[in-house]
Structures are given as C-alpha cells and as structure tokens.
Protein backbone atom coordinates (compact mmCIF):
# COMPACT_ATOMS: atom_id res chain seq x y z
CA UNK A 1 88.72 -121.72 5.09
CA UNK A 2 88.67 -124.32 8.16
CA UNK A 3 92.50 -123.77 8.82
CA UNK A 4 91.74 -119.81 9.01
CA UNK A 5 89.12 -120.64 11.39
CA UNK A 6 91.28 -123.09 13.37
CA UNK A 7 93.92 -120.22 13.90
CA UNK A 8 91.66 -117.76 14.46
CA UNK A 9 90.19 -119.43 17.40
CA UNK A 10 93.93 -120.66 18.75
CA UNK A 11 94.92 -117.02 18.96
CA UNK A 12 91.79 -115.63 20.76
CA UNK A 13 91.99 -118.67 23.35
CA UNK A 14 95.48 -117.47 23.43
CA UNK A 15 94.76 -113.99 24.22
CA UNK A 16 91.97 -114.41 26.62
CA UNK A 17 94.56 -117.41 28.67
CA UNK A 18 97.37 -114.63 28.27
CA UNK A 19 94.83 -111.79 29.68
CA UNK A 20 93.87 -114.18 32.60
CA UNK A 21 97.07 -114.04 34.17
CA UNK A 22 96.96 -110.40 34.80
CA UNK A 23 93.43 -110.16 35.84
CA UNK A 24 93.39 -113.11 38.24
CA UNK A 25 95.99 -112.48 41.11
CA UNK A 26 97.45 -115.51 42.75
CA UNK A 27 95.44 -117.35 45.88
CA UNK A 28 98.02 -116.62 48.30
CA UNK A 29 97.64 -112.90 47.16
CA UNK A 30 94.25 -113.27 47.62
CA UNK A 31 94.58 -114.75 51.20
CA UNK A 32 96.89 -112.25 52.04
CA UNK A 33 94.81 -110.00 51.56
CA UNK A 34 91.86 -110.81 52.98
CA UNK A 35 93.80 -111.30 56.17
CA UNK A 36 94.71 -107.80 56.62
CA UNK A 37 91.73 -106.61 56.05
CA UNK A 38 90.28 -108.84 58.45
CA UNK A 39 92.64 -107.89 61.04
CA UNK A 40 92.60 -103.87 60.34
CA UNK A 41 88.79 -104.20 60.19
CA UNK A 42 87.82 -106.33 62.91
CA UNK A 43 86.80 -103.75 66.01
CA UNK A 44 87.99 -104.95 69.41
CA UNK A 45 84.65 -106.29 71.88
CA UNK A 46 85.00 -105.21 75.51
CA UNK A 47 82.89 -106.89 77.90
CA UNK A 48 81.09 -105.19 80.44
CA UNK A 49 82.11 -105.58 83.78
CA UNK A 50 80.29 -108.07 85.88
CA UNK A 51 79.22 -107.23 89.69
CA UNK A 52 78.33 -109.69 92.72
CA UNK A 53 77.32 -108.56 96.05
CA UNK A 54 75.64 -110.66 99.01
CA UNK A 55 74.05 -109.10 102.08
CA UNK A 56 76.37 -110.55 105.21
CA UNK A 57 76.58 -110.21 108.75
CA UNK A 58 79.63 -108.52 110.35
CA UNK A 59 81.21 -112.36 112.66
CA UNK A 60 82.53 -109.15 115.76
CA UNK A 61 80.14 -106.46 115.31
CA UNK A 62 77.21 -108.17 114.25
CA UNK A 63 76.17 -105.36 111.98
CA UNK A 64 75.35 -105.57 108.34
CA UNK A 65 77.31 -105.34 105.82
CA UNK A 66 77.25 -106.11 101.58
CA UNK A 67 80.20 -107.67 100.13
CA UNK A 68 80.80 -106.93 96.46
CA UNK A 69 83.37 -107.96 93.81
CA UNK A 70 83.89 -107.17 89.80
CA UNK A 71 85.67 -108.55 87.25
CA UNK A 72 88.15 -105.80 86.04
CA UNK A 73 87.27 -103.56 82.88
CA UNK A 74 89.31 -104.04 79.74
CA UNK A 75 89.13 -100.92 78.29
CA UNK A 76 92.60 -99.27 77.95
CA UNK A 77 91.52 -95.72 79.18
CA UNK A 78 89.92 -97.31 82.36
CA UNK A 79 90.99 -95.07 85.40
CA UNK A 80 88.14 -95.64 88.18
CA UNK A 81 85.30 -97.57 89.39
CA UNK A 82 82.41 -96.35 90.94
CA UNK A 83 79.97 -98.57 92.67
CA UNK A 84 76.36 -97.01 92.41
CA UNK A 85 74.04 -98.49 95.27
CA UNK A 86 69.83 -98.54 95.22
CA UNK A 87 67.68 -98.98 98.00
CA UNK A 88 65.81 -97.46 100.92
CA UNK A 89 64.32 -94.64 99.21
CA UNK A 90 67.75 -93.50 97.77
CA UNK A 91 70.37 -93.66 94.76
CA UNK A 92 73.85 -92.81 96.24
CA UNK A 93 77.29 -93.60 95.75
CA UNK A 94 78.77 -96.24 97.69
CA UNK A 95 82.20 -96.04 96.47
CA UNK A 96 85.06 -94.74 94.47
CA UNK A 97 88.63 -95.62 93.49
CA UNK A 98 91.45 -95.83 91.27
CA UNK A 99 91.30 -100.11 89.13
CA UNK A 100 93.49 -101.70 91.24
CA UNK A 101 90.93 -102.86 93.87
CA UNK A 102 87.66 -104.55 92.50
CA UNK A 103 86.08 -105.73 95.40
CA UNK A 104 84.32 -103.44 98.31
CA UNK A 105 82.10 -104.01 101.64
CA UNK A 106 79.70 -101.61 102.44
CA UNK A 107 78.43 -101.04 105.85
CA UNK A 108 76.16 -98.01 105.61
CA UNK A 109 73.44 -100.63 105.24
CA UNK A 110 70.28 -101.82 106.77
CA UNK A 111 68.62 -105.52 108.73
CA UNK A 112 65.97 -106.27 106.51
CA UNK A 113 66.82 -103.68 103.39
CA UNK A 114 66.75 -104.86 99.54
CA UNK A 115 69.81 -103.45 97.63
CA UNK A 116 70.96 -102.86 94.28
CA UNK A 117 74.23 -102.33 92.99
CA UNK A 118 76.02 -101.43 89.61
CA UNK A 119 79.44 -101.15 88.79
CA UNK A 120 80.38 -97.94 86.46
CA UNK A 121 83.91 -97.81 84.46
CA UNK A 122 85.30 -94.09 84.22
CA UNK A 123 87.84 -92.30 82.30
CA UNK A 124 90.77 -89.86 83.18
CA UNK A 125 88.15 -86.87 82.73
CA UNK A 126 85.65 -89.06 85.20
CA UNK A 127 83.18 -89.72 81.94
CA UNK A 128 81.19 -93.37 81.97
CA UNK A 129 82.88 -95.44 79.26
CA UNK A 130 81.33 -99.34 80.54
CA UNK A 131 78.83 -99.99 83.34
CA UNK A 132 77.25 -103.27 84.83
CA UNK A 133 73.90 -104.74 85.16
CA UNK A 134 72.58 -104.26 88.25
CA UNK A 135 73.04 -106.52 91.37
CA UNK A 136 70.66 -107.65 94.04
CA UNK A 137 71.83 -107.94 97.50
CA UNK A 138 69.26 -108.56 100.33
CA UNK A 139 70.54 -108.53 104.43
CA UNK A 140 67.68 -110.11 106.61
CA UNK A 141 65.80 -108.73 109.37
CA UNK A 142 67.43 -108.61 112.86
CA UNK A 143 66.34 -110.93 115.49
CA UNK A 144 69.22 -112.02 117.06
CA UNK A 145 69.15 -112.50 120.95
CA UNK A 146 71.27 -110.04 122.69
CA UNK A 147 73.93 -110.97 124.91
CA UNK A 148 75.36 -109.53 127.69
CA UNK A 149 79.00 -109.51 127.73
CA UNK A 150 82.11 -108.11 130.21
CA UNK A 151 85.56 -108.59 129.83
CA UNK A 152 87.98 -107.92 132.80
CA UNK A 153 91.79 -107.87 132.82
CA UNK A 154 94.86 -108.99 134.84
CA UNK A 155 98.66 -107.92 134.13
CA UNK A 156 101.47 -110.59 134.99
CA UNK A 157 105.02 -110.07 134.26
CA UNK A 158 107.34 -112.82 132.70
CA UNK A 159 110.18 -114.12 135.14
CA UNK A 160 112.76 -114.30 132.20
CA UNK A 161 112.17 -111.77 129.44
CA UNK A 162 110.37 -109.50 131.79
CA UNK A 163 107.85 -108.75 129.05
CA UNK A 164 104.13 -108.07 130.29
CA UNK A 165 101.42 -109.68 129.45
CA UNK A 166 97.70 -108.71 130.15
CA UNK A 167 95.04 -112.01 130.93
CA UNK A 168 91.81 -110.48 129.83
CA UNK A 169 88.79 -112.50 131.15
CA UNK A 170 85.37 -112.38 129.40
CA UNK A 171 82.12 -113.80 130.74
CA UNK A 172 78.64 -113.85 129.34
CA UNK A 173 75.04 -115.00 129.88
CA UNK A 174 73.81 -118.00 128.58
CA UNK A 175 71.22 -117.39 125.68
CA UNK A 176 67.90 -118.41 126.18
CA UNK A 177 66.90 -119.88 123.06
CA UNK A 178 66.52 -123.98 122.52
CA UNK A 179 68.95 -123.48 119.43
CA UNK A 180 72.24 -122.66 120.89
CA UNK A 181 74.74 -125.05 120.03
CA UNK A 182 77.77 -123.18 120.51
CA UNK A 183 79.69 -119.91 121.89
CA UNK A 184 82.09 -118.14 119.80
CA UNK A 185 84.42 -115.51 121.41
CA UNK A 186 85.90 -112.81 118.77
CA UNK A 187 88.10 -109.74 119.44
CA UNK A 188 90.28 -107.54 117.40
CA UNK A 189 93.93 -106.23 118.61
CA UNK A 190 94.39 -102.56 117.64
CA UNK A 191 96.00 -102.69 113.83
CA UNK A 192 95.17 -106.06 112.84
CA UNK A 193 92.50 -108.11 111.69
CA UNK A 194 89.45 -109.84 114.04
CA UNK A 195 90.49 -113.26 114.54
CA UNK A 196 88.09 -116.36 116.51
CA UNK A 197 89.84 -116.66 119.98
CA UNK A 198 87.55 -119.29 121.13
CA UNK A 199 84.78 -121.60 119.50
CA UNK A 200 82.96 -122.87 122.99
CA UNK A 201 80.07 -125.49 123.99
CA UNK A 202 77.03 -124.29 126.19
CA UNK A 203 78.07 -125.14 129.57
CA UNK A 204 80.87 -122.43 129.05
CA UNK A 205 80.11 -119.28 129.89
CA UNK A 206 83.83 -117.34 130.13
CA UNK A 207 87.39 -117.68 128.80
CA UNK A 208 90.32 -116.29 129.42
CA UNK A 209 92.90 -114.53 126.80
CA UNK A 210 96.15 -113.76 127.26
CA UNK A 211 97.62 -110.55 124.55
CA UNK A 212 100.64 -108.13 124.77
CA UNK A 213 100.20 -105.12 126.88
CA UNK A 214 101.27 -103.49 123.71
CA UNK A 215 98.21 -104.43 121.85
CA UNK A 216 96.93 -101.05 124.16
CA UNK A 217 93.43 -102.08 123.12
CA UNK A 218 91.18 -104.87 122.33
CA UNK A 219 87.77 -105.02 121.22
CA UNK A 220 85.83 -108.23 121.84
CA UNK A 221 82.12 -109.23 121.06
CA UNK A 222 80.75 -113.21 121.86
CA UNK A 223 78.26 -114.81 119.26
CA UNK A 224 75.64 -117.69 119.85
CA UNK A 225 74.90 -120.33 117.08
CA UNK A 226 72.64 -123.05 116.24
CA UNK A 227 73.96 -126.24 115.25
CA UNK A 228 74.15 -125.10 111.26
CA UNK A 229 76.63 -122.52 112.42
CA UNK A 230 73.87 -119.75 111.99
CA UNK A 231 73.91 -116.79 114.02
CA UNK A 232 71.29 -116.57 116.93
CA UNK A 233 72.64 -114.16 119.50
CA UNK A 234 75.22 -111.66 119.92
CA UNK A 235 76.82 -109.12 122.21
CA UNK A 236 77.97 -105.53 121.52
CA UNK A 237 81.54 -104.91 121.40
CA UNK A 238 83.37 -104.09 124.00
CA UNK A 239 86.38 -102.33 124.58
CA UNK A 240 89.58 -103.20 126.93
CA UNK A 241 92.07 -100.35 127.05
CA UNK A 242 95.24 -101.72 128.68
C-alpha cells in the first residue's frame, strides 16, 4: 500500500514538473518581450518650446527694440513659428516664419511699455500643435539727453590707384549732464551692418571718418555714457549721401 502511494505521488510530481515547462516560458523570452512592448508602447514627450525676450535699446538709432530667441520645436510636422506679442492695450502678431530662424527683434515697441510674448508651433495647414509660456519683456522710460549732431564731408582722390575716398566729419555738443564719461560715434554704410567708428573721452567733441565714395550713403548717430557704459544721451541719425 505505501509503494502504491510512493508511485503515485512520483508520477503526479512528474506531471506537474513536465507541465511546467510548457506553461513557464524562458526569462529571456520573458525579457524579450517586455522590451518590445516597452518600446512600441512608450509615446514620444515633446517639450514645449521655450521663449526669452529682453527690452533693449537700439546702440545707432536709439529706439526700442525687444530681442527674442526660442529653442526649436521637436515635433516632426513643425512648419512655422509665430511669435504672439501683449501689451499696450493690444494682442497682435509680431511675427511669422518658416523653423529655420528662432530668434526675432521687434521694433514696433514702446519707452516705458510692459510686454508679453509667446511662441506658437504651427503645422503645414497653419493649425497650433505646441505653444510657449509667456515671456515678460519690459523697455524703460526715455530720458536720454538729446544731442545735437552734423556730419560734413570732403572727397580726396588717391595719387596711385586713383580711387576716391570721401572724409566725412561729425561734430556734436557736449552733454550737459555730470555723468558723461564717454562719446561713442556709430554709423552704418548702405548694405552692411552698424559698426562703433569711434569710442571718445569728453574733451572730444568731433572725428573724422574716412569711407568709399561707393558706400553712396552713411547714416551716423553719436551716443553719451556714464562711466557703467549706460546710455545717457543720444543724437538722431543722420544721413550723408555722397
């Protein structure tokens, strides 16, 4: 009677070992597995684009202006960014364009005007698919000294390559603040970039600049700053057609 019970009980351990090995799959099944399933299953995050704009003042014109930048959109069917802008009473668009510029200055702005700005992802089909937090940008009140500024020119021809060059002159009153420090002289050649001609101490009031008669024009503007480098006076611009 013990020996039937003996077998009895090696065969059913038998069949429930045997049965195991079907019903248990192997671990590196397993961890195959739950690997694609993890990586079918797993949605892709996009992060929302982030914005940055600071109120600034324009180093020729003297204007305002806001400088903003973004971090580009990740989204595959990104095709445009449109900068949204708050403040003054109104909600308008500041700007448009295709992704391959993220950064954008905006001068239809005020002195002393609180901005907001927001950055808004679009499709082909111009939908919203992402948009920013908004962005505070804040340009100061205007109380810069104004400067009186004129510029007056002289053409000289070169003995050996017979090129002509044009000496422009500009001259300026002194400002009449305690503060001044310093004299900057700016100006533009038509088609490039405004570049510093001249960074000057107090007791001048005029420099001379010599440019290509093919520049044809040359806009020029002359800044006064304390001794942090802030802005405390400034001319307008003015224009020398050559």
């Amino acid at each position: 009677m013990r020996r039937t019970i003996t077998r009895c009980s090696a065969t059913l351990l038998a069949a429930i070992l045997l049965a195991g090995t079907f019903l248990v799959p192997a671990a590196s099944a397993v961890e195959a597995t739950d690997s694609t399933n993890t990586e079918s299953n797993t949605p892709v995050r996009h992060k929302k684009p982030k914005i940055r704009c600071h109120g600034s003042i324009n180093e020729l014109t003297g204007a305002p202006e806001v400088d903003c930048t973004w971090t580009e959109s990740t989204k595959a069917n990104a095709a445009a960014y449109k900068i949204v802008r708050r403040g003054g009473g109104e909600r308008v668009i500041a700007y448009r364009g295709d992704t391959s510029t993220t950064s954008f200055t905006d001068t239809d702005v005020e002195f002393g005007t609180r901005y907001r700005y927001r950055v808004v992802v679009l499709n082909d089909s111009g939908k919203r698919i992402q948009r920013s937090r908004w962005n505070k940008a804040f340009i100061p009140g205007e109380d810069f000294e104004r400067l009186s500024l004129e510029c007056a020119t002289d053409t000289a021809t070169d003995a050996v390559t017979g090129a002509e060059d044009v000496s422009i002159t500009c001259a300026w009153d002194a400002a009449t603040s305690e503060d001044v420090d310093s004299y900057q002289l700016w100006h533009r050649v038509r088609g490039n970039h405004r570049e510093l001609v001249a960074e000057l101490d107090t007791d001048q009031l005029s420099y001379t600049n010599t440019v290509s008669a093919d520049a044809k024009r040359v806009v020029y503007a002359v800044l006064a700053l304390d001794a942090e480098g802030h802005i405390i006076g400034r001319s307008g611009i003015i224009k020398v057609r050559l």
